[in-house]
C-alpha atoms as a PDB file:
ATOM      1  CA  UNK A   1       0.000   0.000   0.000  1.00  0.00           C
ATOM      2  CA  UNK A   2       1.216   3.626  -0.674  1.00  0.00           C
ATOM      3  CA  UNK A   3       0.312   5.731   1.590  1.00  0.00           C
ATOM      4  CA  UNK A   4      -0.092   9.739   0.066  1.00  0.00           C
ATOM      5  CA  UNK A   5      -0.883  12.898   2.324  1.00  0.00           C
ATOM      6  CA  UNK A   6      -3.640  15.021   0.472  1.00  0.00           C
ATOM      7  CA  UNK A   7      -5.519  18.681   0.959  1.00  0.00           C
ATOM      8  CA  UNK A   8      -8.864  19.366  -0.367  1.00  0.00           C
ATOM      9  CA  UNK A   9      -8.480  20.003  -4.317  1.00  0.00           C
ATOM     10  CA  UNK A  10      -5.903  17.706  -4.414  1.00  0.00           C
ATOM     11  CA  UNK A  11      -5.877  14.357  -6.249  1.00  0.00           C
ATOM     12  CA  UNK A  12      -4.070  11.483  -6.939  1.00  0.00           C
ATOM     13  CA  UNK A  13      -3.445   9.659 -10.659  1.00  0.00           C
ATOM     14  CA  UNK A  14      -4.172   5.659 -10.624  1.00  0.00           C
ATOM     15  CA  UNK A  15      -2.699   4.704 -13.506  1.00  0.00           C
ATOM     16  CA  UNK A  16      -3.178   7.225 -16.780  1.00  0.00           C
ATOM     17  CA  UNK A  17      -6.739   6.930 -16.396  1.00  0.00           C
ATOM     18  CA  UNK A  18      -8.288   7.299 -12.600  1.00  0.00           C
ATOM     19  CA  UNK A  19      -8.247  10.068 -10.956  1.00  0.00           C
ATOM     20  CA  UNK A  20      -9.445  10.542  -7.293  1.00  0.00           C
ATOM     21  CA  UNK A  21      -9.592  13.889  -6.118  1.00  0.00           C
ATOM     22  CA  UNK A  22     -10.417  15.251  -2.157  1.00  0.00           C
ATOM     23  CA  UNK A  23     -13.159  17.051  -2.451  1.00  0.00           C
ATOM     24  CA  UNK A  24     -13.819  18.112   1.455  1.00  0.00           C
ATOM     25  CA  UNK A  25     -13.122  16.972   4.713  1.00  0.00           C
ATOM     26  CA  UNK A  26     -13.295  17.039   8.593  1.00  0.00           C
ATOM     27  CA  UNK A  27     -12.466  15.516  11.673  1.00  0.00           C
ATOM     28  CA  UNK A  28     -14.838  12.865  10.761  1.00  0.00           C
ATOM     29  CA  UNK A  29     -14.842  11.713   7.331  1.00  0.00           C
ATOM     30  CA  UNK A  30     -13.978  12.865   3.773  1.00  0.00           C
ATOM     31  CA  UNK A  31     -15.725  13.595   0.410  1.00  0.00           C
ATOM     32  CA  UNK A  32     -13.791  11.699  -2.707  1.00  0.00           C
ATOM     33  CA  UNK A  33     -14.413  11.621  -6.056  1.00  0.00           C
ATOM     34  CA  UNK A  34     -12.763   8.991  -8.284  1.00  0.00           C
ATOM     35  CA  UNK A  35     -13.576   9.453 -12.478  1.00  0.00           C
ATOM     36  CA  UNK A  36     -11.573   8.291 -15.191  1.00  0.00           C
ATOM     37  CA  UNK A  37     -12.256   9.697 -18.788  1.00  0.00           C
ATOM     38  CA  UNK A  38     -15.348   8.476 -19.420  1.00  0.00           C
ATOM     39  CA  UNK A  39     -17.169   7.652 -16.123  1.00  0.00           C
ATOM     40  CA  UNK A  40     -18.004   8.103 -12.660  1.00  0.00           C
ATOM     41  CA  UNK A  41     -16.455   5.643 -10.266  1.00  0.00           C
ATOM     42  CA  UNK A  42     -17.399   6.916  -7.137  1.00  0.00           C
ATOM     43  CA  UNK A  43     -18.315  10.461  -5.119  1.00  0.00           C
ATOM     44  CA  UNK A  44     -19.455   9.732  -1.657  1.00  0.00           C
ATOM     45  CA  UNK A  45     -17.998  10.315   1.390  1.00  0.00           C
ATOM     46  CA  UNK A  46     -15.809   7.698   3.522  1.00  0.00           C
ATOM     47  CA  UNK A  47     -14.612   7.588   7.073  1.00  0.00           C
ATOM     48  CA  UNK A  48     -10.876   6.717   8.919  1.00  0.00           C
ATOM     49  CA  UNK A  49     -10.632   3.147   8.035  1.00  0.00           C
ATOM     50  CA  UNK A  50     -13.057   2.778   5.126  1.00  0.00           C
ATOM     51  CA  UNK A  51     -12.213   2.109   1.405  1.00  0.00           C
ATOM     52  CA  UNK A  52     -13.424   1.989  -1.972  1.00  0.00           C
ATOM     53  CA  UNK A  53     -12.905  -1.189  -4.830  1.00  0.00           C
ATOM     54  CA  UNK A  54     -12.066   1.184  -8.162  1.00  0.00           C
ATOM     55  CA  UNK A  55     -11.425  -2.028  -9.752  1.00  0.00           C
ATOM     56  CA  UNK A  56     -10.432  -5.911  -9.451  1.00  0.00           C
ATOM     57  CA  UNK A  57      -6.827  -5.450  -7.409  1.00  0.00           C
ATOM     58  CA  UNK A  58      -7.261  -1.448  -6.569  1.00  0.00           C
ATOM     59  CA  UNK A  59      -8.396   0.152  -3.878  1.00  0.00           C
ATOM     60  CA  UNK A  60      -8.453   3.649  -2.404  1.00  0.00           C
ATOM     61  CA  UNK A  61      -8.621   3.464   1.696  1.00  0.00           C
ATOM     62  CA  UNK A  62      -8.862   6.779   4.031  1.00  0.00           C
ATOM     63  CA  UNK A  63      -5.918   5.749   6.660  1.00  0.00           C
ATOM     64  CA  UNK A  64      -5.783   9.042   8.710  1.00  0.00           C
ATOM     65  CA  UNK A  65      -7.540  12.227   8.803  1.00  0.00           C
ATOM     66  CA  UNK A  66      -5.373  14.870  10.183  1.00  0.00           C
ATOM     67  CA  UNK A  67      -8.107  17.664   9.885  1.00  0.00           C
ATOM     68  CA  UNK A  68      -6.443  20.085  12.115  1.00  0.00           C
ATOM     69  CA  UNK A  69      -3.621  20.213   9.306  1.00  0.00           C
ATOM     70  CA  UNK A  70      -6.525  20.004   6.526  1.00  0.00           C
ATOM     71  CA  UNK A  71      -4.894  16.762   5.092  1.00  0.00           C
ATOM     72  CA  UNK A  72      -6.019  13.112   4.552  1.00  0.00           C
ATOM     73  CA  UNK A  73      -3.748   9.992   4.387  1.00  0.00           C
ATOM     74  CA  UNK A  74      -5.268   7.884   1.047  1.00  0.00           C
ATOM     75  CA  UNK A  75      -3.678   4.301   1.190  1.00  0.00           C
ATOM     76  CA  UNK A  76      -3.666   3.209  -2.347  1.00  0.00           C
ATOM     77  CA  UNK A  77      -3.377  -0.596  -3.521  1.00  0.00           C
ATOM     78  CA  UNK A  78      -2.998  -1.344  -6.984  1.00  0.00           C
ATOM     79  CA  UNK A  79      -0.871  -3.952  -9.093  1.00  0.00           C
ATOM     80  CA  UNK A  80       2.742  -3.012  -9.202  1.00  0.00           C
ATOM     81  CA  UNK A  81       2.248  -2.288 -13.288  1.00  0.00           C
ATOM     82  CA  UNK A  82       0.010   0.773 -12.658  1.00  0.00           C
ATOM     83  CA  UNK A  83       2.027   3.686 -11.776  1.00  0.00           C
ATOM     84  CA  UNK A  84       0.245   5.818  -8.849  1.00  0.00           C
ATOM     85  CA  UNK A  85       1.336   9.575  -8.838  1.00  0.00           C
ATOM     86  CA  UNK A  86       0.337  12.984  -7.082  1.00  0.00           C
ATOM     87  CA  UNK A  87      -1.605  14.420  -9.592  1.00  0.00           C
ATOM     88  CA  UNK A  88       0.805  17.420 -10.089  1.00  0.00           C
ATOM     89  CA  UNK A  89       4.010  15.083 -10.338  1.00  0.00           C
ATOM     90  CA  UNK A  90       1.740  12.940 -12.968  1.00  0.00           C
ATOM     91  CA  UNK A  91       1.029  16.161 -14.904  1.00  0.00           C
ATOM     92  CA  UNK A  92       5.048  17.124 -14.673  1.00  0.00           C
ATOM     93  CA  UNK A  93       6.160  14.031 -16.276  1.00  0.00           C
ATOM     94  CA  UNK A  94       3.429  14.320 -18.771  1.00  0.00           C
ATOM     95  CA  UNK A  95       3.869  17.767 -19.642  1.00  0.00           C
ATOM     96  CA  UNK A  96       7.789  18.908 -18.706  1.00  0.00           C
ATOM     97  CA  UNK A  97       9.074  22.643 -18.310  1.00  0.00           C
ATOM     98  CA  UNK A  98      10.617  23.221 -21.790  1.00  0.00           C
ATOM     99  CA  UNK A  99      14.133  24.942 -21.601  1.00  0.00           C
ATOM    100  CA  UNK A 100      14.955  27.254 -24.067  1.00  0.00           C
END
């Protein structure tokens, strides 16, 4: 499992196709929303300890909710072929700075 501190508006990349983005939180539980391309996966809210199935071998699970620091800890479990990026290191590889 990889474990990835979040804020609300961040997300996280599952592959080149999921995205799951924090939507809100508090001390109690948070809002997610998981989408690829094409469809909506899940938008719900989940507790400290819950999870969500986005597919056969992934999973997204809420670990820790540090809402005095505004920040959730997602676990994420996917097969070791599908890379699993902060969404703004995801969009840096995809898109480098170009040097002139």
């Amino acid at each position: 499992m990889l474990v990835l501190a979040r804020a609300p508006q961040e997300a996280v990349m599952v592959g080149d196709e999921i995205v799951v983005e924090v939507l809100d939180l508090n001390p109690f539980e948070v809002k997610l929303r998981a989408h690829n391309s094409t469809s909506e996966l899940f938008s719900g809210v989940l507790a400290e300890n819950e999870h969500i199935d986005l597919g056969p071998e992934m999973q997204i699970y809420v670990v820790d909710i540090r809402a005095q620091i505004n920040k959730v800890r997602l676990g994420i479990v996917a097969p070791k072929e599908i890379s699993v990026h902060r969404k703004e290191v995801y969009d840096a590889i995809r898109n480098p700075p170009r040097w002139r």
